[in-house]
Protein backbone atom coordinates (compact mmCIF):
# COMPACT_ATOMS: atom_id res chain seq x y z
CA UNK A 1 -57.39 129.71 23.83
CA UNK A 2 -55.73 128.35 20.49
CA UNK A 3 -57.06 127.10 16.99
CA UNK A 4 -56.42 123.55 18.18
CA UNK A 5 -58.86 123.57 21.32
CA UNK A 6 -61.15 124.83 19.48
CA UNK A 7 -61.11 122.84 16.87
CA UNK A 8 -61.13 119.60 19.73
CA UNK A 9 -63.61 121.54 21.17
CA UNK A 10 -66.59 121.86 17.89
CA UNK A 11 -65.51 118.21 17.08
CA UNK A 12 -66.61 116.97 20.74
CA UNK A 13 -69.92 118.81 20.82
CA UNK A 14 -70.62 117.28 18.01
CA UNK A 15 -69.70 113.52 18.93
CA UNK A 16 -70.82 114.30 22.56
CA UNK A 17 -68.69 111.72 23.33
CA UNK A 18 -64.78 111.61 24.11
CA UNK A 19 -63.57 107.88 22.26
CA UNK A 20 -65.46 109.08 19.20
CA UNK A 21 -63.78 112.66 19.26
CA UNK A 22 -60.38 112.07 19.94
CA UNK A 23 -60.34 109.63 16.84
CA UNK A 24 -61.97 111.96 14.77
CA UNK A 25 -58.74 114.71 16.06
CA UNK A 26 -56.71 111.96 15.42
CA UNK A 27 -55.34 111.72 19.34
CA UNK A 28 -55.77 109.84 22.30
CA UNK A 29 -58.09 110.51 24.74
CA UNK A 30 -56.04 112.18 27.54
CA UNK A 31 -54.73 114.86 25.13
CA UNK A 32 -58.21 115.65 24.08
CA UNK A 33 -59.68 115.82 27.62
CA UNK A 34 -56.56 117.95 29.07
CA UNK A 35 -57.16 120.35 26.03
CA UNK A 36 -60.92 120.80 27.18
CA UNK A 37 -60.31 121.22 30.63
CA UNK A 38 -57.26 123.65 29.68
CA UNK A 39 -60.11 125.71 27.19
CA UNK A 40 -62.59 125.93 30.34
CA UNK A 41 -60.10 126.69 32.79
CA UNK A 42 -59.02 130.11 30.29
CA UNK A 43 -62.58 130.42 29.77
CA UNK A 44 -63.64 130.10 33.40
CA UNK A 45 -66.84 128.33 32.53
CA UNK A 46 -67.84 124.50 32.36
CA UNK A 47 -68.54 123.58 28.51
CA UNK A 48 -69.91 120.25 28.76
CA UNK A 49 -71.50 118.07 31.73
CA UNK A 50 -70.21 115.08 32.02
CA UNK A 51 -71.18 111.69 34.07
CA UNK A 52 -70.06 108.84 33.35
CA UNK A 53 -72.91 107.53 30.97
CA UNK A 54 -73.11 110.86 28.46
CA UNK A 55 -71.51 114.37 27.80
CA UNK A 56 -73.72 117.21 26.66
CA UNK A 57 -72.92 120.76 26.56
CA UNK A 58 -73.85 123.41 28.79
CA UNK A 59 -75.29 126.97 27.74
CA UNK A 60 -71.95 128.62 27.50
CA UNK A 61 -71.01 125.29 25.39
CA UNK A 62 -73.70 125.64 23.21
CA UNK A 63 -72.63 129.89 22.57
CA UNK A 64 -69.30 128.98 22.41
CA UNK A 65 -70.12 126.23 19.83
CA UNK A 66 -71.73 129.06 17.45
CA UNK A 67 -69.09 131.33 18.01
CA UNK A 68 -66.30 129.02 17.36
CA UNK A 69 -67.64 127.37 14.08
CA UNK A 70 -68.04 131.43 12.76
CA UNK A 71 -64.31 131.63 13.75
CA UNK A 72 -62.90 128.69 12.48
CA UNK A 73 -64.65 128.92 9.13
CA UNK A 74 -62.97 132.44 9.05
CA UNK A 75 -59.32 131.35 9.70
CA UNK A 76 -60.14 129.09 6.57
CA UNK A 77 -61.21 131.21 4.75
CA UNK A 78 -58.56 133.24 5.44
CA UNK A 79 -56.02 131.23 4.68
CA UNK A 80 -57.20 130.33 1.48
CA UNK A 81 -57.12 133.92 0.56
CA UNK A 82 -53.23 133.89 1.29
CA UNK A 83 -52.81 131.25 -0.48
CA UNK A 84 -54.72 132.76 -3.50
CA UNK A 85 -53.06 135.54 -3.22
CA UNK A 86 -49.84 133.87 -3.31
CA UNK A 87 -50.45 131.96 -6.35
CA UNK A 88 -51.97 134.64 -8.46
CA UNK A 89 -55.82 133.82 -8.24
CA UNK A 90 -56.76 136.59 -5.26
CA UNK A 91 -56.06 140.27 -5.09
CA UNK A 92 -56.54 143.16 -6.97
CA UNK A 93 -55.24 143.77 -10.45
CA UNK A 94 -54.90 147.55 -11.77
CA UNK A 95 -55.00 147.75 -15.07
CA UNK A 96 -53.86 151.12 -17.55
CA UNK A 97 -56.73 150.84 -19.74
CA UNK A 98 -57.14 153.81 -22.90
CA UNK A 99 -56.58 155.04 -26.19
CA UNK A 100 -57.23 152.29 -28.99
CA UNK A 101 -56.65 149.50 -26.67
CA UNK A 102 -60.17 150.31 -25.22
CA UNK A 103 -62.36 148.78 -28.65
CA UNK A 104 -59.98 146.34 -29.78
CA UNK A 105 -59.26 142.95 -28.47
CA UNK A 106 -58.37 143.45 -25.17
CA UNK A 107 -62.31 143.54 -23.96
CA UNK A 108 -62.06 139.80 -24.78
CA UNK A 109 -58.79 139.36 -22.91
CA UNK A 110 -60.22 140.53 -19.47
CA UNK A 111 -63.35 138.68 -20.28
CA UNK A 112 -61.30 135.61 -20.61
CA UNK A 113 -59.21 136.30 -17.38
CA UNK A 114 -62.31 136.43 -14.99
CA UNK A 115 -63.99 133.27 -16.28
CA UNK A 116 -60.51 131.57 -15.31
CA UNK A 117 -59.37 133.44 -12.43
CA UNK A 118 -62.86 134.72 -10.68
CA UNK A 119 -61.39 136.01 -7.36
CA UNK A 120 -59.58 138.42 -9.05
CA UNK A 121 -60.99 142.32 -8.48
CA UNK A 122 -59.64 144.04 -11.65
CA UNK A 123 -59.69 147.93 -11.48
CA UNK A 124 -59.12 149.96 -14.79
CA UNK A 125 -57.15 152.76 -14.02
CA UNK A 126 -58.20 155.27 -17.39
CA UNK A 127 -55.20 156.74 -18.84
CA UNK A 128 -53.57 157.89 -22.13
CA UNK A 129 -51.06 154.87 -23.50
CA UNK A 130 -48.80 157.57 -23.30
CA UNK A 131 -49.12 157.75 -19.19
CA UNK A 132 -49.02 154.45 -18.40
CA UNK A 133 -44.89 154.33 -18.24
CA UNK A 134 -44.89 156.78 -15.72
CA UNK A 135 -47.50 155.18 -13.53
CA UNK A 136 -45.93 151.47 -14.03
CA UNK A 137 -42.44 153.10 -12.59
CA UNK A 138 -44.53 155.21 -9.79
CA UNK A 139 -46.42 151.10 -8.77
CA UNK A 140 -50.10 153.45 -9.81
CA UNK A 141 -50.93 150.35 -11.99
CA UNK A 142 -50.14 146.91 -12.52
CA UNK A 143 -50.11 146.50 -15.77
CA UNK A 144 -50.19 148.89 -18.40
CA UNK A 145 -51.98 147.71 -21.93
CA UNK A 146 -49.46 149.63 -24.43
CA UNK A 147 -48.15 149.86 -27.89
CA UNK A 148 -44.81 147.84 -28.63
CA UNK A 149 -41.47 148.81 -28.47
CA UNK A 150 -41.84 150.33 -24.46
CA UNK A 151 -37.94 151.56 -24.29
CA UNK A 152 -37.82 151.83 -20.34
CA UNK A 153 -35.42 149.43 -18.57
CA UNK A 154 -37.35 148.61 -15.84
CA UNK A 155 -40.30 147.59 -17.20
CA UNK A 156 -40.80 143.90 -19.06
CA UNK A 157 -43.48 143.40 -21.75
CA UNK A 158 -45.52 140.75 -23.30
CA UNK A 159 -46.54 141.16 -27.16
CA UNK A 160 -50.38 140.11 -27.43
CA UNK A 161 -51.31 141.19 -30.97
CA UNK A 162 -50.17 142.87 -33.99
CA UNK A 163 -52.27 145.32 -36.03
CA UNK A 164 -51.82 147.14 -39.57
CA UNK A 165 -51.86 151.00 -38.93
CA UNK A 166 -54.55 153.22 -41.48
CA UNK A 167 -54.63 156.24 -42.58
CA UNK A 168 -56.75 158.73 -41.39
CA UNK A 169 -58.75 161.64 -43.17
CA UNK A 170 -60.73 164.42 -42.41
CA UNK A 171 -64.27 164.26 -44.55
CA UNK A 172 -63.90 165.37 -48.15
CA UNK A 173 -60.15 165.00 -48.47
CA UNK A 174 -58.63 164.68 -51.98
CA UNK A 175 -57.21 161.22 -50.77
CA UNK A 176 -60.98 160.01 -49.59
CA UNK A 177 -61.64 158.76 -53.56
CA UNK A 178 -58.54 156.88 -52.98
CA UNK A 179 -59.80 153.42 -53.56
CA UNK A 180 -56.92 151.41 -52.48
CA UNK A 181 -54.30 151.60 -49.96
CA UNK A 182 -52.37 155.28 -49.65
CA UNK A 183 -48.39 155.19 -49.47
CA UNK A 184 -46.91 157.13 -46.54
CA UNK A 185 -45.03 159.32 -49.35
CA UNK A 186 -49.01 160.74 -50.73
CA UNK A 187 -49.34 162.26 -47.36
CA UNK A 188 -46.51 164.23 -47.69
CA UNK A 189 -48.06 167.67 -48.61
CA UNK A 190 -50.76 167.41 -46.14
CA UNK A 191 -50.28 168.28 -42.01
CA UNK A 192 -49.79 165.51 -39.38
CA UNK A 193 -51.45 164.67 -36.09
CA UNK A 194 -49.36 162.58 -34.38
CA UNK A 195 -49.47 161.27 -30.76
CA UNK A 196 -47.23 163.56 -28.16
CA UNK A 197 -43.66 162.31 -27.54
CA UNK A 198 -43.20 160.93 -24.27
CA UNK A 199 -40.50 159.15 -22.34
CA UNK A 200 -40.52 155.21 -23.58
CA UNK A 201 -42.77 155.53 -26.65
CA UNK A 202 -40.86 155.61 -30.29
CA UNK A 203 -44.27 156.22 -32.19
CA UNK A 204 -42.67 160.03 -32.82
CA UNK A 205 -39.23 159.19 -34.08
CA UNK A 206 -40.37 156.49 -36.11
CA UNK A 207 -42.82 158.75 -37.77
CA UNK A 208 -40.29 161.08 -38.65
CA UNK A 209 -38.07 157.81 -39.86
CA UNK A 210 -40.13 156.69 -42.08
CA UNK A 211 -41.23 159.86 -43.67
CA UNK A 212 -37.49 160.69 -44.32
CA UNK A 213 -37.81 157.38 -45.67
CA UNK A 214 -40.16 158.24 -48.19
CA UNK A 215 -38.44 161.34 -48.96
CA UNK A 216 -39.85 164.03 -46.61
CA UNK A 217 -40.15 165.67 -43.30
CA UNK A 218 -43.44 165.93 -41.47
CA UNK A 219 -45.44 168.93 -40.85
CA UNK A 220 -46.39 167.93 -37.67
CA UNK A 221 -49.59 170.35 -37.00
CA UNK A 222 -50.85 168.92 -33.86
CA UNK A 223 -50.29 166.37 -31.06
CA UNK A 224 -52.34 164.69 -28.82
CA UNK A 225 -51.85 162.19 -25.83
CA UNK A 226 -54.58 159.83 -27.27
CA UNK A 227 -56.03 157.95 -30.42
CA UNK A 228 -59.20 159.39 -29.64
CA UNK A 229 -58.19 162.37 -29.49
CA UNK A 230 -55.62 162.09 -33.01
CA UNK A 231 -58.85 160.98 -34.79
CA UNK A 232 -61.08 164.07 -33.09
CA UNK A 233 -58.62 166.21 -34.69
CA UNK A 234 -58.40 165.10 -37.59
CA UNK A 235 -62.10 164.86 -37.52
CA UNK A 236 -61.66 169.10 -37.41
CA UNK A 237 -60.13 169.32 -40.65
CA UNK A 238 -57.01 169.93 -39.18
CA UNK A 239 -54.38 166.90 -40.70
CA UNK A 240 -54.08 163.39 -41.51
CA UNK A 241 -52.73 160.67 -38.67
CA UNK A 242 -51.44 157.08 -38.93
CA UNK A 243 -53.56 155.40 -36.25
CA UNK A 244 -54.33 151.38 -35.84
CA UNK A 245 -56.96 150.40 -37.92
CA UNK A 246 -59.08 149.19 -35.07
CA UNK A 247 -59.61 153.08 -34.78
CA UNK A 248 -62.22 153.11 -37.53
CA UNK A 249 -64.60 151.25 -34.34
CA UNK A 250 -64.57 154.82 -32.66
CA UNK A 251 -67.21 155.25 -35.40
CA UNK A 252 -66.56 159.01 -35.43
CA UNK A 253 -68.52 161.87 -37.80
CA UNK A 254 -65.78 164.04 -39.98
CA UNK A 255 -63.33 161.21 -40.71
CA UNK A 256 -62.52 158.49 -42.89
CA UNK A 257 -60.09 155.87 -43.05
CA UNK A 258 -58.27 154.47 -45.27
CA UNK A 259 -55.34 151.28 -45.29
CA UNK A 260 -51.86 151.99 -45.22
CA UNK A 261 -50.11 150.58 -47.80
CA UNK A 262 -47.72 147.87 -46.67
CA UNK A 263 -44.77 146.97 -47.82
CA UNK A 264 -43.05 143.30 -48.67
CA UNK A 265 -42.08 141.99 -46.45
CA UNK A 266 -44.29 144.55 -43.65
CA UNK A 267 -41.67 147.28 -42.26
CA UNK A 268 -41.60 148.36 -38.57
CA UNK A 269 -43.78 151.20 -38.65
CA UNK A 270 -46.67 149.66 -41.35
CA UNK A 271 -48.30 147.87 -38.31
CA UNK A 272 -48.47 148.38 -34.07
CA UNK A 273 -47.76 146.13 -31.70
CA UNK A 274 -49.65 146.10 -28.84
CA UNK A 275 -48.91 144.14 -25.26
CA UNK A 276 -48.80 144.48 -21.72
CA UNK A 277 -45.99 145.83 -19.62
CA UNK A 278 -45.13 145.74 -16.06
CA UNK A 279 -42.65 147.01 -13.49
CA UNK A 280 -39.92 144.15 -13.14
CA UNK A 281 -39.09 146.03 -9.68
CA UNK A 282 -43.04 145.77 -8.26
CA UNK A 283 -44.63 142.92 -9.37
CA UNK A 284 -47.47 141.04 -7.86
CA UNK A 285 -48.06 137.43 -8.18
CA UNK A 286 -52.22 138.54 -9.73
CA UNK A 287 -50.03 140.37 -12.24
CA UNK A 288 -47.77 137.56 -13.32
CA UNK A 289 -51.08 135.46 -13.48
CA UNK A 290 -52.46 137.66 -16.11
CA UNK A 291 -49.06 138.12 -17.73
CA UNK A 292 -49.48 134.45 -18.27
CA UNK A 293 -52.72 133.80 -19.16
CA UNK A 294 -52.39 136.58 -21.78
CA UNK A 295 -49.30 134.39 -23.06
CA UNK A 296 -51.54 131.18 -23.01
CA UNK A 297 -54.19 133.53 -24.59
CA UNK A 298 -51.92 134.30 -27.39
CA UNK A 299 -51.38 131.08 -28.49
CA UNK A 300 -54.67 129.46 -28.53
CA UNK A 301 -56.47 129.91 -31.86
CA UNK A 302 -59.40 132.08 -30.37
CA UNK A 303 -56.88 134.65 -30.00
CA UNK A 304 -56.58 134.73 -34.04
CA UNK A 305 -59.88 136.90 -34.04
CA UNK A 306 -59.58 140.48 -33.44
């Protein structure tokens, strides 16, 4: 029993008659009538009763009839699931979802993505920024959501959005009556919190760049994977941090923020860039779909509100 006799086979007990049937298959009539008598012959049951005025169909025509439009409808569906799949619009999409990323723009980004691609199951994998190298080489995500520059040579990235970095300080610190933006050389006699080096990230070096920059070396006091946990600390009294200003959203008791001040043109380090990144070695065709709806994304003037 094949697709194609059963597919003769629903079209016939619905015609009830052969002339009608085999035009509808788009054959002549022997080839449909051998390919019924072949189906009851495997079956080893008459489906229809013919004479030579009408054809109707038996009982086991009639359960075979149910059973066969179930299957048929399956194998369609099926196959349009491949082929979803293979263009992008089915599967499953993990997505490294943390740190700042979480209250900033990218809500509106996977919003976006499901009203255009439905059939997509996205599942957020919750991780430091920080981790999400490590799981993009181990194939634990798809896509990671991460801060700009990613130096990893297997992994390709996609800038979304650029942000200014601010300043942030524990309740009742002399730089709170600052009214203006603070200069990364006024933070100088004050400790750090600073986000943990790991493998890929330059946030650390560049840090310590751009205070020798400004004249001085950091006293780094503390170090966390996360901005949520940077800004906690800080919240403790225990040093200032240069986090991205969508940080302030985290709404937190014990800390203030305040802009960084930005320089003419803006250097590297006054503002983050955030994208997405994925392993050139392991990706899907759902992740390239996002990767390029993000780029559309980016370029439509929506996009322009953060």
């Amino acid at each position: 029993m094949d697709l194609r006799q059963l597919r003769y086979f629903l079209v016939l007990s619905e015609e009830l008659n052969f002339t009608r049937a085999a035009a509808r298959c788009s054959v002549s009539q022997p080839p449909l009538s051998r390919a019924i008598a072949q189906l009851e012959e495997e079956l080893g049951a008459a489906l229809f009763v013919r004479d030579t005025h009408s054809v109707a169909l038996t009982a086991a025509g009639r359960s075979l009839a149910d059973d066969a439009m179930r299957l048929l409808a399956g194998v369609s569906e099926a196959g349009e699931k491949v082929r979803g799949i293979a263009r992008g619009k089915r599967g499953t999409l993990k997505l490294g979802f943390g740190g700042s990323t979480v209250y900033s723009l990218w809500p509106k980004l996977v919003q976006g993505f499901r009203v255009v691609v439905p059939d997509v199951t996205i599942r957020f994998v919750s991780m430091p920024v920080t981790e999400q190298v490590e799981a993009l080489r181990e194939g634990r995500i798809d896509i990671g959501m991460i801060r700009e520059p990613i130096l990893d040579e297997i992994l390709a990235t996609q800038t979304v959005y650029q942000e200014t970095l601010a300043v942030a300080l524990p309740s009742g610190h002399p730089l709170q009556a600052t009214t203006g933006p603070i200069a990364i050389h006024q933070l100088a006699p004050y400790p750090f919190v600073t986000y943990e080096a790991r493998r890929g990230f330059s946030y650390y070096a560049d840090l310590h760049a751009q205070c020798r920059i400004a004249g001085f070396e950091p006293m780094i006091a503390h170090e966390a994977l996360s901005t949520e946990a940077v800004v906690g600390i800080v919240a403790c009294g225990e040093g200032v941090a240069l986090v991205p200003a969508s940080a302030e959203r985290l709404h937190m008791h014990g800390v203030c923020f305040r802009p960084l001040s930005v320089s003419t043109p803006p250097q590297p380090f006054e503002s983050v860039t955030f994208g997405l990144a994925w392993n050139k070695q392991k990706v899907s065709s759902v992740a390239l779909e996002f990767v390029g709806y993000a780029r559309q994304w980016t370029e439509s003037p929506h996009s322009e509100a953060r």
